[in-house]
Protein backbone atom coordinates (compact mmCIF):
# COMPACT_ATOMS: atom_id res chain seq x y z
CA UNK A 1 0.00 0.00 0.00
CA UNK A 2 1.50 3.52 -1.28
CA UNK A 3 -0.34 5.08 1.60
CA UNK A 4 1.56 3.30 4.62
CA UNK A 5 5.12 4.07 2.87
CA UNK A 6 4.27 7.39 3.46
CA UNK A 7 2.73 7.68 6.55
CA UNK A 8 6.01 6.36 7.48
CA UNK A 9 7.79 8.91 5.91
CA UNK A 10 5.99 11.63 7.27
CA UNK A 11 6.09 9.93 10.77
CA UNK A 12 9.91 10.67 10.99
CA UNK A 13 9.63 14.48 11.02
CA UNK A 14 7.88 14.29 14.74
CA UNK A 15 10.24 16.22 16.70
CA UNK A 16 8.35 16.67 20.19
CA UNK A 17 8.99 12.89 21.40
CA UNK A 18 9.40 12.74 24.84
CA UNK A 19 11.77 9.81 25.81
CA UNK A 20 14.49 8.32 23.82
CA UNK A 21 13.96 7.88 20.25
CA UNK A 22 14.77 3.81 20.63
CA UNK A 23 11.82 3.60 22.73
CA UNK A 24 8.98 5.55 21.12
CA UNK A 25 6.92 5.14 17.71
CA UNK A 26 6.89 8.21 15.68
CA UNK A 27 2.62 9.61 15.10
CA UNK A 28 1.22 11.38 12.57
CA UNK A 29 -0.04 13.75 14.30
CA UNK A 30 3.35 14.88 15.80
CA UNK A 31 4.87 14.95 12.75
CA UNK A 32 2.24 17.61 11.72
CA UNK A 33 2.61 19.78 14.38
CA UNK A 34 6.70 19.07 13.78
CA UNK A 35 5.96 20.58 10.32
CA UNK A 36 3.96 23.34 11.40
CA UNK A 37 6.10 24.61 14.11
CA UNK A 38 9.17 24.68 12.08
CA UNK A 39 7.03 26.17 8.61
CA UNK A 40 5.99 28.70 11.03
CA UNK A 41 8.88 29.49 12.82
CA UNK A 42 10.50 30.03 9.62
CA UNK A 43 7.60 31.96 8.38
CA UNK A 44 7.97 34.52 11.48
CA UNK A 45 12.13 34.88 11.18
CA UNK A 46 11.71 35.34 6.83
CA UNK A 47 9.04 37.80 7.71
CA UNK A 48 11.11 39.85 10.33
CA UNK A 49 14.33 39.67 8.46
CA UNK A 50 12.75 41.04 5.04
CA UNK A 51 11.30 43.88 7.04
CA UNK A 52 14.35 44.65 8.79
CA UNK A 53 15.87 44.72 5.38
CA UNK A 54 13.75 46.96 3.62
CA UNK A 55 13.23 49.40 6.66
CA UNK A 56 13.84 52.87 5.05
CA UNK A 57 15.83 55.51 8.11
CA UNK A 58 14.26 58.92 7.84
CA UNK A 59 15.89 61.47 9.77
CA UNK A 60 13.76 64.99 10.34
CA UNK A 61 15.23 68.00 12.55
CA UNK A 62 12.62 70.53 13.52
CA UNK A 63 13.27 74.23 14.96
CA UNK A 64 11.28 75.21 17.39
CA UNK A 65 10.74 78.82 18.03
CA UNK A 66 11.91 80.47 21.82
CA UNK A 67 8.88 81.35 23.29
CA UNK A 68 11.17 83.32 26.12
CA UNK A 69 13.11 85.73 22.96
């Protein structure tokens, strides 16, 4: 069955297992959050960074009159 081959595949990416990997079974479901988290995560930083890249510095100096002349 092509299905099972890759449920299996996708099993591997569950990072969030909570004893050592010789003793647990890898789920789908934690391999979907897995892939969330990280897709997000990297979501966020590309977001940030591109921002922080395009951010435009402008600088404005303003005189303000003495009111005590």
């Amino acid at each position: 069955n092509p299905w099972l081959g890759a449920m299996k595949a996708i099993k591997r990416f569950d990072l969030y297992r909570k004893v050592p990997r010789d003793l647990t079974e890898p789920t789908l479901s934690g391999a979907v959050v897995s892939c969330f988290t990280v897709f997000l995560a990297l979501y966020l930083f590309m977001t940030e960074f591109f921002i922080l890249v395009q951010h435009r510095w402008d600088s404005e100096m303003l005189i303000e009159e003495s009111k005590t002349e």
